[in-house]
C-alpha atoms as a PDB file:
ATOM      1  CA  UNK A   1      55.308  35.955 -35.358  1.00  0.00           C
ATOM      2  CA  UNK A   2      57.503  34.749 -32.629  1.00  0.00           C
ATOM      3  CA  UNK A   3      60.998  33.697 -32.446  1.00  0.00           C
ATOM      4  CA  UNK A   4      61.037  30.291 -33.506  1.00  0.00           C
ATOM      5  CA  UNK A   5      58.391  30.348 -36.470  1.00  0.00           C
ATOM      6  CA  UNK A   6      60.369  33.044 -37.966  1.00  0.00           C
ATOM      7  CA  UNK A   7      63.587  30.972 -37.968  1.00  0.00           C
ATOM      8  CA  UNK A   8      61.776  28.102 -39.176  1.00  0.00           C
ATOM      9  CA  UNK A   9      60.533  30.724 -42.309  1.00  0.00           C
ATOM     10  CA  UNK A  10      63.725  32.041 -42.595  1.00  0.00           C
ATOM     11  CA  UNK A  11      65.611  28.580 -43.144  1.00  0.00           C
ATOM     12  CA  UNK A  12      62.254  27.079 -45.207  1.00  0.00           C
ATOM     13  CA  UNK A  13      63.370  30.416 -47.695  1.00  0.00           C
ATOM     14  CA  UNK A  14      67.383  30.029 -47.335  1.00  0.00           C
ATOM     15  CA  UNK A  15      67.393  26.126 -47.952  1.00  0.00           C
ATOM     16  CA  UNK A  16      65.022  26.749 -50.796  1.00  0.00           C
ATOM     17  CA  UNK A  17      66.955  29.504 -52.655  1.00  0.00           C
ATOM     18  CA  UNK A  18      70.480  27.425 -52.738  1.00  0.00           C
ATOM     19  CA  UNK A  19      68.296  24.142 -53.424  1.00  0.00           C
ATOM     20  CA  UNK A  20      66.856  26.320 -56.570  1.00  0.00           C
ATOM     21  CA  UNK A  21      70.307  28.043 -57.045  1.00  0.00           C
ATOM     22  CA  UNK A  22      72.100  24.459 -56.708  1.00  0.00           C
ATOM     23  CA  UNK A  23      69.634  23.298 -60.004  1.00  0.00           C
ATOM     24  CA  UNK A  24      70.694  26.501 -62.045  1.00  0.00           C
ATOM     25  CA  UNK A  25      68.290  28.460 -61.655  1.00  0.00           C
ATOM     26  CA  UNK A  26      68.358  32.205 -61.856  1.00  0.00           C
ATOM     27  CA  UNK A  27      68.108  34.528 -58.643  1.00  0.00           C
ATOM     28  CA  UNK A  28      64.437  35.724 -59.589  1.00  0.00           C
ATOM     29  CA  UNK A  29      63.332  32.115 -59.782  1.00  0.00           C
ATOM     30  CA  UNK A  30      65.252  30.702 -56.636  1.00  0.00           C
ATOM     31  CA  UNK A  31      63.722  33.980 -54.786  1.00  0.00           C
ATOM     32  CA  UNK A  32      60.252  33.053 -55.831  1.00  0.00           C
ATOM     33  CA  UNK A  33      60.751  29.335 -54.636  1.00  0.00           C
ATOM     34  CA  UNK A  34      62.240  30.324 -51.494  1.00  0.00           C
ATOM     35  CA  UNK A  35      59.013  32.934 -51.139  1.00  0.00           C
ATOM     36  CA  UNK A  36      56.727  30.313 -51.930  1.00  0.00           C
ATOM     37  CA  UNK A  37      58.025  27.558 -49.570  1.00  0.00           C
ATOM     38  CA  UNK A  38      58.757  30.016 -46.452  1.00  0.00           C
ATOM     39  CA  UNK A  39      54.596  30.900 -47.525  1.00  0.00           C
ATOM     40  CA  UNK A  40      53.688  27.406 -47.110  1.00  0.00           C
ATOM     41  CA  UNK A  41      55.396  26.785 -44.323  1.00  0.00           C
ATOM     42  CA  UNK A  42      54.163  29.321 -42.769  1.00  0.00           C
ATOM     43  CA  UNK A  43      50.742  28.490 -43.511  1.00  0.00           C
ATOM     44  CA  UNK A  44      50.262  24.633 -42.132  1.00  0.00           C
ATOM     45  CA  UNK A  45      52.363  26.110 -38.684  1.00  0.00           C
ATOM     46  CA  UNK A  46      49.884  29.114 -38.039  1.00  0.00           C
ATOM     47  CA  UNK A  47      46.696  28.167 -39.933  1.00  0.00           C
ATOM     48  CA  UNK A  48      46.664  31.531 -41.656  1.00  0.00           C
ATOM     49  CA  UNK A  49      45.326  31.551 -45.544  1.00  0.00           C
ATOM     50  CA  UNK A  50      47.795  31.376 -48.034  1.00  0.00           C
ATOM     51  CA  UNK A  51      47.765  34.530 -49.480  1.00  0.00           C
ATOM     52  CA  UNK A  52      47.990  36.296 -46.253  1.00  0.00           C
ATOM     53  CA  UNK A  53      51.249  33.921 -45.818  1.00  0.00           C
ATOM     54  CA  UNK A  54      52.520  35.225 -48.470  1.00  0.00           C
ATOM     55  CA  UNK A  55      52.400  38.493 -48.029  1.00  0.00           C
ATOM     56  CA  UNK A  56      53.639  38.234 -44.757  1.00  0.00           C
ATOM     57  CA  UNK A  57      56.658  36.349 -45.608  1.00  0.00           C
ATOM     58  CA  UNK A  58      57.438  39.191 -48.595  1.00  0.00           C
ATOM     59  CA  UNK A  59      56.891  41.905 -45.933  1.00  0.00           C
ATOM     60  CA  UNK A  60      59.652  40.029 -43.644  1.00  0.00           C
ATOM     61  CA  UNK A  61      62.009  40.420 -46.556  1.00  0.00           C
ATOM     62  CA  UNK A  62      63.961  37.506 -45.948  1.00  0.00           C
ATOM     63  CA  UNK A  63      66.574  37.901 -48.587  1.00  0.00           C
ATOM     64  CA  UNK A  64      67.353  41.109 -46.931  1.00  0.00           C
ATOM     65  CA  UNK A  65      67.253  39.739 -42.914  1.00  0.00           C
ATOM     66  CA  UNK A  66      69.514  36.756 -44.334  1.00  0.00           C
ATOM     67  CA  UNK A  67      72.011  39.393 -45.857  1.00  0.00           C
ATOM     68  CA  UNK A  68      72.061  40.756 -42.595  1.00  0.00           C
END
Protein backbone atom coordinates (compact mmCIF):
# COMPACT_ATOMS: atom_id res chain seq x y z
CA UNK A 1 0.00 0.00 0.00
CA UNK A 2 1.67 3.24 -0.64
CA UNK A 3 1.94 6.38 1.20
CA UNK A 4 -1.06 8.18 0.49
CA UNK A 5 -3.76 5.27 0.50
CA UNK A 6 -2.58 4.40 3.85
CA UNK A 7 -3.18 7.93 5.21
CA UNK A 8 -6.37 8.06 3.53
CA UNK A 9 -7.16 4.44 5.65
CA UNK A 10 -5.74 5.71 8.54
CA UNK A 11 -7.97 9.00 8.75
CA UNK A 12 -11.23 6.90 7.10
CA UNK A 13 -10.53 4.69 10.73
CA UNK A 14 -9.57 7.83 13.09
CA UNK A 15 -12.59 10.08 11.88
CA UNK A 16 -14.77 7.04 12.24
CA UNK A 17 -13.81 5.98 15.81
CA UNK A 18 -14.41 9.69 17.42
CA UNK A 19 -17.58 10.01 15.01
CA UNK A 20 -18.73 6.53 16.82
CA UNK A 21 -17.11 7.66 20.17
CA UNK A 22 -18.81 11.27 19.73
CA UNK A 23 -22.51 9.14 19.57
CA UNK A 24 -21.59 7.12 22.83
CA UNK A 25 -20.59 4.37 21.75
CA UNK A 26 -18.25 1.98 23.44
CA UNK A 27 -14.48 1.48 22.27
CA UNK A 28 -15.24 -2.14 20.83
CA UNK A 29 -18.02 -0.70 18.72
CA UNK A 30 -16.26 2.64 17.55
CA UNK A 31 -13.14 0.17 16.72
CA UNK A 32 -15.32 -2.01 14.60
CA UNK A 33 -16.81 1.10 12.70
CA UNK A 34 -13.56 2.62 12.22
CA UNK A 35 -12.35 -1.13 10.86
CA UNK A 36 -15.19 -1.34 8.71
CA UNK A 37 -15.02 2.13 7.05
CA UNK A 38 -11.00 2.19 6.66
CA UNK A 39 -12.17 -1.62 4.83
CA UNK A 40 -14.40 0.11 2.53
CA UNK A 41 -12.42 2.67 1.76
CA UNK A 42 -9.93 0.77 1.01
CA UNK A 43 -11.82 -1.33 -1.22
CA UNK A 44 -13.50 1.26 -3.96
CA UNK A 45 -9.57 3.00 -4.01
CA UNK A 46 -7.72 -0.38 -4.87
CA UNK A 47 -10.45 -2.66 -6.29
CA UNK A 48 -9.46 -5.41 -3.89
CA UNK A 49 -12.54 -7.72 -2.44
CA UNK A 50 -13.84 -6.79 0.68
CA UNK A 51 -12.79 -9.31 2.82
CA UNK A 52 -9.27 -9.13 1.74
CA UNK A 53 -9.76 -5.23 2.74
CA UNK A 54 -10.48 -6.11 5.74
CA UNK A 55 -8.04 -8.10 6.72
CA UNK A 56 -5.59 -5.92 5.48
CA UNK A 57 -6.72 -2.95 7.29
CA UNK A 58 -6.78 -5.26 10.79
CA UNK A 59 -3.22 -6.41 9.91
CA UNK A 60 -2.18 -2.51 9.65
CA UNK A 61 -3.43 -2.16 13.18
CA UNK A 62 -4.46 1.24 12.96
CA UNK A 63 -5.46 1.86 16.51
CA UNK A 64 -1.97 0.96 17.34
CA UNK A 65 -0.04 3.18 14.28
CA UNK A 66 -2.49 6.12 15.47
CA UNK A 67 -1.24 5.64 19.18
CA UNK A 68 2.00 5.97 17.79
Amino acid sequence: MDAATLEMVLTAYDETVQDALSAGRNDVTAHTEGLVAAAMLLAAVTGVEDGAARAEVEALDPRKRLAA
